[in-house]
C-alpha atoms as a PDB file:
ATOM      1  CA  UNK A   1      -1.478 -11.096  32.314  1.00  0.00           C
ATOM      2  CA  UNK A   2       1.704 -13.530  32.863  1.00  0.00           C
ATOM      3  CA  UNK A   3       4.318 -14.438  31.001  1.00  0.00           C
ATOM      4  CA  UNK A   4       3.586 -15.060  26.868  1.00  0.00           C
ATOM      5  CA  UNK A   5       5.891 -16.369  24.193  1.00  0.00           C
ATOM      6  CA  UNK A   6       5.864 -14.279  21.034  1.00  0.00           C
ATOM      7  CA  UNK A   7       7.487 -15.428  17.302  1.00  0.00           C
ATOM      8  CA  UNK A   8       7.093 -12.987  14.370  1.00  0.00           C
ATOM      9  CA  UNK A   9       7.572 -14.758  11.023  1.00  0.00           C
ATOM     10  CA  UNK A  10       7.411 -14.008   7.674  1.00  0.00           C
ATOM     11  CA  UNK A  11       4.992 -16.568   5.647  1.00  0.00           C
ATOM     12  CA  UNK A  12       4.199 -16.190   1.947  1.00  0.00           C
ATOM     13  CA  UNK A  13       4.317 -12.497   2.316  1.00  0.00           C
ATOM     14  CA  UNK A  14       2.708 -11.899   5.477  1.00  0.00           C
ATOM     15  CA  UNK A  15       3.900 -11.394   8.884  1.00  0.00           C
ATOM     16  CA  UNK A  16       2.461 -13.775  10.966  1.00  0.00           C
ATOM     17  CA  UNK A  17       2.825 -12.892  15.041  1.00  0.00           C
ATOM     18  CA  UNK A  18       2.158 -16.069  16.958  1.00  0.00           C
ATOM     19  CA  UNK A  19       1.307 -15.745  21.135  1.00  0.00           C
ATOM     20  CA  UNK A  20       1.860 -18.303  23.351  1.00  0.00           C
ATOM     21  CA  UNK A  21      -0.468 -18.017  26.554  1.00  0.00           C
ATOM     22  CA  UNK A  22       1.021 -19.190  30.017  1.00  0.00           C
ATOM     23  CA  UNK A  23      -2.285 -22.157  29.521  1.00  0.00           C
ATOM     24  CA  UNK A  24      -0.461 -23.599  26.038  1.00  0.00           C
ATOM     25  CA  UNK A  25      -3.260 -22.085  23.596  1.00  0.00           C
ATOM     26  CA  UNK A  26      -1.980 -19.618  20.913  1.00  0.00           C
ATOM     27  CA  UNK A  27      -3.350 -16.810  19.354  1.00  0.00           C
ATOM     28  CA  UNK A  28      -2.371 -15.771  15.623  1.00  0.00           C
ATOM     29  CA  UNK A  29      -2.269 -12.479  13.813  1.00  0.00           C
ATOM     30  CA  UNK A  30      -1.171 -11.335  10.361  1.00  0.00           C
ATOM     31  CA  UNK A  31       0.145  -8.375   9.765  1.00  0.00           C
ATOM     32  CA  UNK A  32       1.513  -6.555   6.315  1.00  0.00           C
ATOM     33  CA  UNK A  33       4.389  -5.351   7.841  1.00  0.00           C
ATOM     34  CA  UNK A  34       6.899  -6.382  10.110  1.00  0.00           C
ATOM     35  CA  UNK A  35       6.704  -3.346  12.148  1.00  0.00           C
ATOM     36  CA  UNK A  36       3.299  -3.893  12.615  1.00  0.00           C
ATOM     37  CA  UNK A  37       3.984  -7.298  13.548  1.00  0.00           C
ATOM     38  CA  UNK A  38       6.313  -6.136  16.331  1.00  0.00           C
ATOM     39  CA  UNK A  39       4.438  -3.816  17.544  1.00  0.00           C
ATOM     40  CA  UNK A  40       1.449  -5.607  17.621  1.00  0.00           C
ATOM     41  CA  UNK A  41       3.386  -8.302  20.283  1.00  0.00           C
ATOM     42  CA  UNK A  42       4.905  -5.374  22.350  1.00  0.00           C
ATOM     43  CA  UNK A  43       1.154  -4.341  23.059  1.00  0.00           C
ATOM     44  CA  UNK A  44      -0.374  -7.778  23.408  1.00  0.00           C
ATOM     45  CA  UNK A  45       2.730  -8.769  25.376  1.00  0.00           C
ATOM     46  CA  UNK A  46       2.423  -5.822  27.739  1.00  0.00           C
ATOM     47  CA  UNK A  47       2.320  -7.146  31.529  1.00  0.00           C
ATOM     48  CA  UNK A  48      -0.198  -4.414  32.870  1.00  0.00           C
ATOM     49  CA  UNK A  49      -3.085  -3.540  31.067  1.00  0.00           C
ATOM     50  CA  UNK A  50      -3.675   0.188  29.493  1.00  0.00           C
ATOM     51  CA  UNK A  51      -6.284   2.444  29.895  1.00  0.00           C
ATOM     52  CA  UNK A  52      -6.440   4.919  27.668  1.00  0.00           C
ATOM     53  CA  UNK A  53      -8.250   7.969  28.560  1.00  0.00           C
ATOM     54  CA  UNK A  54     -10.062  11.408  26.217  1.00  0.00           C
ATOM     55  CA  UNK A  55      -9.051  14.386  27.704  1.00  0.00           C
ATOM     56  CA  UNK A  56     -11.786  17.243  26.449  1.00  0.00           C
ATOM     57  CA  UNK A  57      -9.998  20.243  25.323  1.00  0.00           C
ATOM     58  CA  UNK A  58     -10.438  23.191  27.514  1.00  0.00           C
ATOM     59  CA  UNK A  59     -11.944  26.037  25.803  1.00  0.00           C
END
């Protein structure tokens, strides 16, 4: 992923994170919190993807 444009704002009580993609289009969230909000951007911002694996608990 390239280079997006984030803006977290606060609208009628709701956190609204806003992502602009390097083609023009943006993508909208809302969020309860602004913590959330942030957090949400730092994630969809990221520059290199994450893969999350399960580790199985040895026994």
């Amino acid at each position: 992923m390239s280079q997006v444009r984030s803006v977290v704002s606060k609208e009628a009580d709701v956190w609204v994170l806003r992502l602009e993609k390097p083609n023009g289009k943006v993508q909208e969230y809302r969020c309860t919190t602004e913590g959330q909000a942030r957090q949400l951007a730092l994630v969809l911002s990221a520059s290199a993807p994450v893969e999350l694996s399960a580790q199985q608990p040895q026994a």
